[in-house]
N, C-alpha and C. Protein backbone atom coordinates (compact mmCIF):
# COMPACT_ATOMS: atom_id res chain seq x y z
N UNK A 1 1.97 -8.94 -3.90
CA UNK A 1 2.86 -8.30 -2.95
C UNK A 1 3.36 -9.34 -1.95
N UNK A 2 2.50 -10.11 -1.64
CA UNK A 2 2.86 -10.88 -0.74
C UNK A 2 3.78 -12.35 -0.50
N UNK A 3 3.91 -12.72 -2.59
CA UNK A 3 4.42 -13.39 -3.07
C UNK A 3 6.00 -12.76 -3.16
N UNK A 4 6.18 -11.64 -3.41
CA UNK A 4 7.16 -11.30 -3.84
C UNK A 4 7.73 -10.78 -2.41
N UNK A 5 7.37 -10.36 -1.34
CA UNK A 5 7.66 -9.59 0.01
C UNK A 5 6.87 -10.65 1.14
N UNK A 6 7.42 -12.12 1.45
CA UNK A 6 6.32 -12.55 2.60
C UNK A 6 6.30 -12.23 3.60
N UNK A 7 7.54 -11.03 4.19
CA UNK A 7 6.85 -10.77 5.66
C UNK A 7 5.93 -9.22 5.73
N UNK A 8 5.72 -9.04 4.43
CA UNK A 8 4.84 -7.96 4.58
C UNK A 8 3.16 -8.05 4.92
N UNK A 9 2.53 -7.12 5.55
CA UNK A 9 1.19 -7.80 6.27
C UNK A 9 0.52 -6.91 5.02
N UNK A 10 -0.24 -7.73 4.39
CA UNK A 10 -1.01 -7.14 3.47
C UNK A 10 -2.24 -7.24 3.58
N UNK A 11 -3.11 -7.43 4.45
CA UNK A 11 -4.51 -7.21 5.06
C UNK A 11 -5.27 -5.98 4.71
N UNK A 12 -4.26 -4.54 4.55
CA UNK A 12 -4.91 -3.44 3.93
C UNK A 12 -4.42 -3.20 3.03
N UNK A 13 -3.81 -3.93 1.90
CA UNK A 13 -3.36 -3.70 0.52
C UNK A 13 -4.54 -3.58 -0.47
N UNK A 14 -4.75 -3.08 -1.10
CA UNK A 14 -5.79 -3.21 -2.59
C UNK A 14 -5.13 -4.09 -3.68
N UNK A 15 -3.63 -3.25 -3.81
CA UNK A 15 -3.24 -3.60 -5.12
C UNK A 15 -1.86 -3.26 -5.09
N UNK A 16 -0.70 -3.76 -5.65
CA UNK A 16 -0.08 -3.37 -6.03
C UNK A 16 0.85 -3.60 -7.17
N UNK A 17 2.10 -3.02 -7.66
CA UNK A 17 2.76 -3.57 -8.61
C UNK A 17 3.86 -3.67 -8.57
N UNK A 18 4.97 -4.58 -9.89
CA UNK A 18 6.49 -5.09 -9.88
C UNK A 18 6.59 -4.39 -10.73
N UNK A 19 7.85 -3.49 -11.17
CA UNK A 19 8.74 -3.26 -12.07
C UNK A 19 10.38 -3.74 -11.70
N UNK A 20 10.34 -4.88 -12.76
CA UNK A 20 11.67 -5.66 -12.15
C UNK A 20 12.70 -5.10 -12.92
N UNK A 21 13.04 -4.00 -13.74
CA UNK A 21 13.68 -3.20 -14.37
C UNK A 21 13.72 -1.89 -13.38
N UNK A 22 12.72 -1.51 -12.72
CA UNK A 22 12.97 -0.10 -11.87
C UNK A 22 14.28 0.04 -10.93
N UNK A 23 14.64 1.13 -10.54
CA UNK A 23 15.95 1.31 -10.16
C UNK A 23 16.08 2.19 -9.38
N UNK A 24 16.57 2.57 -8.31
CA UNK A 24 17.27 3.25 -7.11
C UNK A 24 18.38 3.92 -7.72
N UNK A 25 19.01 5.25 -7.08
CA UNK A 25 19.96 5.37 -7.08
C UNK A 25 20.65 6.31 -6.08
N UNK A 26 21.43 6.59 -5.29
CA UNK A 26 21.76 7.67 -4.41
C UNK A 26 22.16 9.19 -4.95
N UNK A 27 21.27 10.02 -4.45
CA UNK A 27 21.61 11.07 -5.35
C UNK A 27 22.52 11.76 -4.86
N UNK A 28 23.32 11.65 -4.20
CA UNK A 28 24.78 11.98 -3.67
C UNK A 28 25.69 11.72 -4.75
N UNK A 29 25.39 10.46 -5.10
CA UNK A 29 26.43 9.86 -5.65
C UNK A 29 25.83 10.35 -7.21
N UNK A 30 25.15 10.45 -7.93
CA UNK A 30 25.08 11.05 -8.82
C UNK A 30 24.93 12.68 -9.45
N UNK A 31 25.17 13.41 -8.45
CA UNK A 31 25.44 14.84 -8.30
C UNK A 31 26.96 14.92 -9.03
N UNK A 32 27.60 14.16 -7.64
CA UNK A 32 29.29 13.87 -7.60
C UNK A 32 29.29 13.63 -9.34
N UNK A 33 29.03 12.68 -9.65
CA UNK A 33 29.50 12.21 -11.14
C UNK A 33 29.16 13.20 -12.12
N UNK A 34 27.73 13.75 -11.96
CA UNK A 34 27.26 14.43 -12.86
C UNK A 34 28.41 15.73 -13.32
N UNK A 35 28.53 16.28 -11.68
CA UNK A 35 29.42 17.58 -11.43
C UNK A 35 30.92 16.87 -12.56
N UNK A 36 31.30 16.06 -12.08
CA UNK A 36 32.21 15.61 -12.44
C UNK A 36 32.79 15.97 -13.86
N UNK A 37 31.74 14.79 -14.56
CA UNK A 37 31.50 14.98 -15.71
C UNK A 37 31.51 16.01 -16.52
N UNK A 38 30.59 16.58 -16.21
CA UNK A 38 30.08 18.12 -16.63
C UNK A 38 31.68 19.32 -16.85
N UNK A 39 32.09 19.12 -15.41
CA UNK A 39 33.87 19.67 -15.25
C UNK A 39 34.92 19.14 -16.04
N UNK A 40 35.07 18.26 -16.66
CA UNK A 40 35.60 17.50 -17.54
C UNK A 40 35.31 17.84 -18.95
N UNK A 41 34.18 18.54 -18.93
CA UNK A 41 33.71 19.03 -20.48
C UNK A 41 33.63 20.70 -20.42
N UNK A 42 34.15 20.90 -19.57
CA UNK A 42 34.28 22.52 -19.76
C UNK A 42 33.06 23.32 -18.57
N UNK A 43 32.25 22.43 -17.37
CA UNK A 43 31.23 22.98 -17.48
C UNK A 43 31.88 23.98 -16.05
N UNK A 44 31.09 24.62 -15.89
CA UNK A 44 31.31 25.15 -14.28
C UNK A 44 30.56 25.07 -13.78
N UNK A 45 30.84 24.54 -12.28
CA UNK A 45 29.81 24.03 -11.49
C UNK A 45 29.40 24.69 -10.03
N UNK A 46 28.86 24.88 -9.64
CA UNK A 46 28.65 25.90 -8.20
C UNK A 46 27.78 25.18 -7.25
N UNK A 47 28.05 25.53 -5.77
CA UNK A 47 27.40 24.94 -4.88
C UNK A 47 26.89 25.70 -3.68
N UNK A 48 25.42 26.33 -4.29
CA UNK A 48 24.98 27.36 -3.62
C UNK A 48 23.56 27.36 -3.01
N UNK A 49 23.24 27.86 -2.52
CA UNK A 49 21.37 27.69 -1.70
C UNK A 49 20.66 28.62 -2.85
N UNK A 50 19.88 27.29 -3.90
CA UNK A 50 19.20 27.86 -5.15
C UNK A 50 17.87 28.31 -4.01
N UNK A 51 17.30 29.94 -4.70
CA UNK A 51 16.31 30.31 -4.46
C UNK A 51 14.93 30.45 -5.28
N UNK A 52 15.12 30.21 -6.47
CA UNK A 52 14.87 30.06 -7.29
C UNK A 52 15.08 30.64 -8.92
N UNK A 53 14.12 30.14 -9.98
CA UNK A 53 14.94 29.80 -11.29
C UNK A 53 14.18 30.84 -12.11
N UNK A 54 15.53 31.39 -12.60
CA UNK A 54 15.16 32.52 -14.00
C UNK A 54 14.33 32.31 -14.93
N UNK A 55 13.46 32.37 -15.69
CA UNK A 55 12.90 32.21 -16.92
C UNK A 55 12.91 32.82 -17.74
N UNK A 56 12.76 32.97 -19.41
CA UNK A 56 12.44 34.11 -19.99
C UNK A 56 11.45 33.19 -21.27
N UNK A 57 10.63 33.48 -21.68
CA UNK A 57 9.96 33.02 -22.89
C UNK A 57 9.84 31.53 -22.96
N UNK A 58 9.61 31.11 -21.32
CA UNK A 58 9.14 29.90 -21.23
C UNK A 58 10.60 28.85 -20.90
N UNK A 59 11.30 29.38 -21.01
CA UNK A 59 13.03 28.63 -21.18
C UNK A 59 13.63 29.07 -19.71
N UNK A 60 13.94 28.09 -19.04
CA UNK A 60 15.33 27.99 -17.52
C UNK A 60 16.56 29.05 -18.73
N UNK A 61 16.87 30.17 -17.60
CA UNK A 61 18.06 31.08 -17.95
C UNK A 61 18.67 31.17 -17.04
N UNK A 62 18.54 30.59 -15.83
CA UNK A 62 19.94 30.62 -14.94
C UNK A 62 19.29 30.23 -13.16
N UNK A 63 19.29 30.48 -12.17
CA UNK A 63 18.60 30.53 -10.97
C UNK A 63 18.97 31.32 -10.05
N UNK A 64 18.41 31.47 -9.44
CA UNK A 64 18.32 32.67 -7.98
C UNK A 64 19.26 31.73 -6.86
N UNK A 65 20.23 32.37 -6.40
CA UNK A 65 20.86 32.22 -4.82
C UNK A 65 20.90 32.57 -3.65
N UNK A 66 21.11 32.31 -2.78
CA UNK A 66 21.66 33.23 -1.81
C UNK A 66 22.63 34.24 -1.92
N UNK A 67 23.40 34.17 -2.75
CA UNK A 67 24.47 35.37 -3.10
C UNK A 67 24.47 35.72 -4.45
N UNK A 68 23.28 35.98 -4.86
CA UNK A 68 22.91 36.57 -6.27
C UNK A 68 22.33 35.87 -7.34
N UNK A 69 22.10 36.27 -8.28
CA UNK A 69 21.57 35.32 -10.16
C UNK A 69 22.74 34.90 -10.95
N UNK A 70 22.74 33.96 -11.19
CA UNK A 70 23.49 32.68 -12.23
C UNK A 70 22.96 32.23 -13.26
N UNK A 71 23.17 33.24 -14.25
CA UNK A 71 22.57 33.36 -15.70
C UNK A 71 23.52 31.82 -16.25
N UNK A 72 22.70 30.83 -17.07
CA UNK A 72 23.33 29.76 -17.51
C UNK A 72 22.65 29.02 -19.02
N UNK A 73 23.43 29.02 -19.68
CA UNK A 73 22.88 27.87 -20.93
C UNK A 73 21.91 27.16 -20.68
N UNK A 74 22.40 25.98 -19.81
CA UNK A 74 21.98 24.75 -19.35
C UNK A 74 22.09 24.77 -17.94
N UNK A 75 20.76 24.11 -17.09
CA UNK A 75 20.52 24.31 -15.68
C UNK A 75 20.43 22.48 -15.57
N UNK A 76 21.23 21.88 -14.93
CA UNK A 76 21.36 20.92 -14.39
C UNK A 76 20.66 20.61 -13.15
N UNK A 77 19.35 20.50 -12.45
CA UNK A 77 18.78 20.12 -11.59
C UNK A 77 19.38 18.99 -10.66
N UNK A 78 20.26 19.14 -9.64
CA UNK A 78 20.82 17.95 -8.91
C UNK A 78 20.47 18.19 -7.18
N UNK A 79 19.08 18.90 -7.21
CA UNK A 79 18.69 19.43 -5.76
C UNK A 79 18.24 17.61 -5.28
N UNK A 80 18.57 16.52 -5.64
CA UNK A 80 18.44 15.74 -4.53
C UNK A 80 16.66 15.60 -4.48
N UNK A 81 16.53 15.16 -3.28
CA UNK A 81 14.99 15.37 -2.25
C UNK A 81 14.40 16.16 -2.51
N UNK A 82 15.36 17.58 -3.23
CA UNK A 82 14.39 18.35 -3.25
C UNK A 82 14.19 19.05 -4.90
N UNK A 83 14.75 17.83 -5.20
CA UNK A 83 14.46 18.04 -7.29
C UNK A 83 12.82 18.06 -7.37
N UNK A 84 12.03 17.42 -7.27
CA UNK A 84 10.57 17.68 -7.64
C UNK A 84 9.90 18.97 -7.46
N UNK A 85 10.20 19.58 -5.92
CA UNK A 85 10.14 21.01 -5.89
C UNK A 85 10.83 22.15 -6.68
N UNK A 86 11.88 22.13 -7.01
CA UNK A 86 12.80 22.88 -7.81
C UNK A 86 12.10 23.03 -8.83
N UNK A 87 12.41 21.42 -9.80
CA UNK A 87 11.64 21.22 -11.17
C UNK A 87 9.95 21.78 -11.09
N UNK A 88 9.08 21.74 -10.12
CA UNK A 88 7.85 22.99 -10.40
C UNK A 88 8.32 24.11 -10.81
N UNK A 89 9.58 24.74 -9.96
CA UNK A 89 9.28 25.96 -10.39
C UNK A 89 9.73 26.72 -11.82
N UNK A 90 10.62 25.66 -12.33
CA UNK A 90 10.69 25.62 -13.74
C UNK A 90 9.27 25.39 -14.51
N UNK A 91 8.62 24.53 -14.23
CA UNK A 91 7.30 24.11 -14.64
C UNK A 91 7.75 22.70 -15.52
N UNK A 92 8.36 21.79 -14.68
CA UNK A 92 8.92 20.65 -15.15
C UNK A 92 8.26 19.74 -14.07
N UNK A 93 7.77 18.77 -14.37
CA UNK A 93 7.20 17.50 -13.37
C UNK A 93 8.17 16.33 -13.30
N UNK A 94 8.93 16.41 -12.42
CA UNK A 94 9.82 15.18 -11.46
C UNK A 94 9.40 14.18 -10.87
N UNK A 95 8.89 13.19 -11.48
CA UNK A 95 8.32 11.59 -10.66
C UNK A 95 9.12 11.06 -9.67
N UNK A 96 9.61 11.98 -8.87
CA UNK A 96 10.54 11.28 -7.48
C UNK A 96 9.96 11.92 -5.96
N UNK A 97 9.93 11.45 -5.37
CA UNK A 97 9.09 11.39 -3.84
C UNK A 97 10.42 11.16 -2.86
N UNK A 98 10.58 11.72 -1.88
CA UNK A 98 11.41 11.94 -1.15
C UNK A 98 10.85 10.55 0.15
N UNK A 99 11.73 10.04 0.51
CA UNK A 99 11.37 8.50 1.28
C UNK A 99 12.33 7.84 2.15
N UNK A 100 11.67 7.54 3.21
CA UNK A 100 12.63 6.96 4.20
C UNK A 100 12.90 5.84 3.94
N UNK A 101 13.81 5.10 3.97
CA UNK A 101 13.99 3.65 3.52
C UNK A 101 15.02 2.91 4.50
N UNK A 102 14.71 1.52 4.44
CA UNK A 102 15.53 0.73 5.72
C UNK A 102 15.99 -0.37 5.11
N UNK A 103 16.89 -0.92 5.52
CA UNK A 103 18.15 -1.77 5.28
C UNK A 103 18.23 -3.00 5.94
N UNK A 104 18.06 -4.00 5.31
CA UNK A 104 17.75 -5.39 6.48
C UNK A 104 19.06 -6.11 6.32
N UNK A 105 20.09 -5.76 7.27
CA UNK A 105 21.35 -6.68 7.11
C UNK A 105 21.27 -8.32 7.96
N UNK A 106 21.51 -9.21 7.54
CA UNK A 106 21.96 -10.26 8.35
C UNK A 106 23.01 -11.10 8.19
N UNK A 107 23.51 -11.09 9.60
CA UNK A 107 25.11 -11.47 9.56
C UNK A 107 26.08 -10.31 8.78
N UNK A 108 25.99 -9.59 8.56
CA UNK A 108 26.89 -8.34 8.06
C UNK A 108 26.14 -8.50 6.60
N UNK A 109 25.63 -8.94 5.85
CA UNK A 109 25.39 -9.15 4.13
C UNK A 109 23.97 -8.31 4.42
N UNK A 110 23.79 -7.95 3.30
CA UNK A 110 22.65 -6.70 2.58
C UNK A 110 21.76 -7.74 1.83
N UNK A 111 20.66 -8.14 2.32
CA UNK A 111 19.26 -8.88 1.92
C UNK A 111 19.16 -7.97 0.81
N UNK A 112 18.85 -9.12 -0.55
CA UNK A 112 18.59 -8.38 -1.61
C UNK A 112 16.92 -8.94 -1.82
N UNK A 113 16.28 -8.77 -1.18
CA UNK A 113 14.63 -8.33 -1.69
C UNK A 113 14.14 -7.35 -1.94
N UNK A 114 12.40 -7.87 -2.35
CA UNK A 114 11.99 -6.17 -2.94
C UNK A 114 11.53 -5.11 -1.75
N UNK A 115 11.68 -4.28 -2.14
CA UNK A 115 11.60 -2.74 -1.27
C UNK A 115 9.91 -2.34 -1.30
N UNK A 116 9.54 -2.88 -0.71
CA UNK A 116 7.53 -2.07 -0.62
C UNK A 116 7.51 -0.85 -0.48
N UNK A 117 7.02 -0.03 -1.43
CA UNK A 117 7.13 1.13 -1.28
C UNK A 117 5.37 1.72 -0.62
N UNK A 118 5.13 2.39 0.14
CA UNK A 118 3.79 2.54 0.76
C UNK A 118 3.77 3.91 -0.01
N UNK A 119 3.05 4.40 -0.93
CA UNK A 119 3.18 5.44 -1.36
C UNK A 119 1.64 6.62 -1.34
N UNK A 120 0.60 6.16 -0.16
CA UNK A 120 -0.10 6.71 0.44
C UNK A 120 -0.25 7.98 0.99
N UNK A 121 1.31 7.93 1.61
CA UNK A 121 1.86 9.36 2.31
C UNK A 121 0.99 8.94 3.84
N UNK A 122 0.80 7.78 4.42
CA UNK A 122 0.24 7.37 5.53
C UNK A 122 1.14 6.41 6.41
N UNK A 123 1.32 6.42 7.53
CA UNK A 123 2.74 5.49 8.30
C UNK A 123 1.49 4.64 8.71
């Protein structure tokens, strides 16, 4: 960690690891495309306060709103921050953690080092 991040204080580290293939992405910005996409192929897309998700015989059939049920083929999960929760209640497990993250500019340019992720759930 300390090789790869030197101003990080690693005095209470155990262990950690690199995946130099792992990847970020803004899920704003991939909603947008997804929606996009999806509209481009016939899909219809809605933007509503999901309450939660239909099932029948083990299978997503549509989800609960604020202004009623949205029976659907295919349920596209793009709740963002709050995809891991959603995906439970399908009974689907989402490996994404919702996380504050900070930005080290100098001189106006975006420092491209690695991002330490503390994934303890401890500040």
């Amino acid at each position: 960690v300390k090789e790869l991040f030197p101003l990080c204080n690693v005095d209470d580290i155990v262990a950690g690891f690199y995946v130099p293939d792992d990847g970020r992405v803004n899920p704003v910005d991939v909603s947008m495309s997804l929606a996009k996409g999806a509209k481009m192929n016939g899909a219809r897309y809605f933007e509503e306060v999901i309450t939660g998700i239909t099932k029948k015989n083990g299978r997503v059939t549509g989800v609960k709103t604020d202004k009623g049920d949205i029976k659907a083929e295919y349920v596209v999960n793009c709740a963002g921050m709050w995809a891991r929760q959603l995906g439970e209640q399908a009974g689907v497990c989402i490996p994404n953690q919702a996380a504050e993250h900070k930005r080290l500019m100098f001189h106006g340019r975006l420092l491209k080092i690695p991002l330490p992720i503390h994934i303890s759930g401890q500040r």
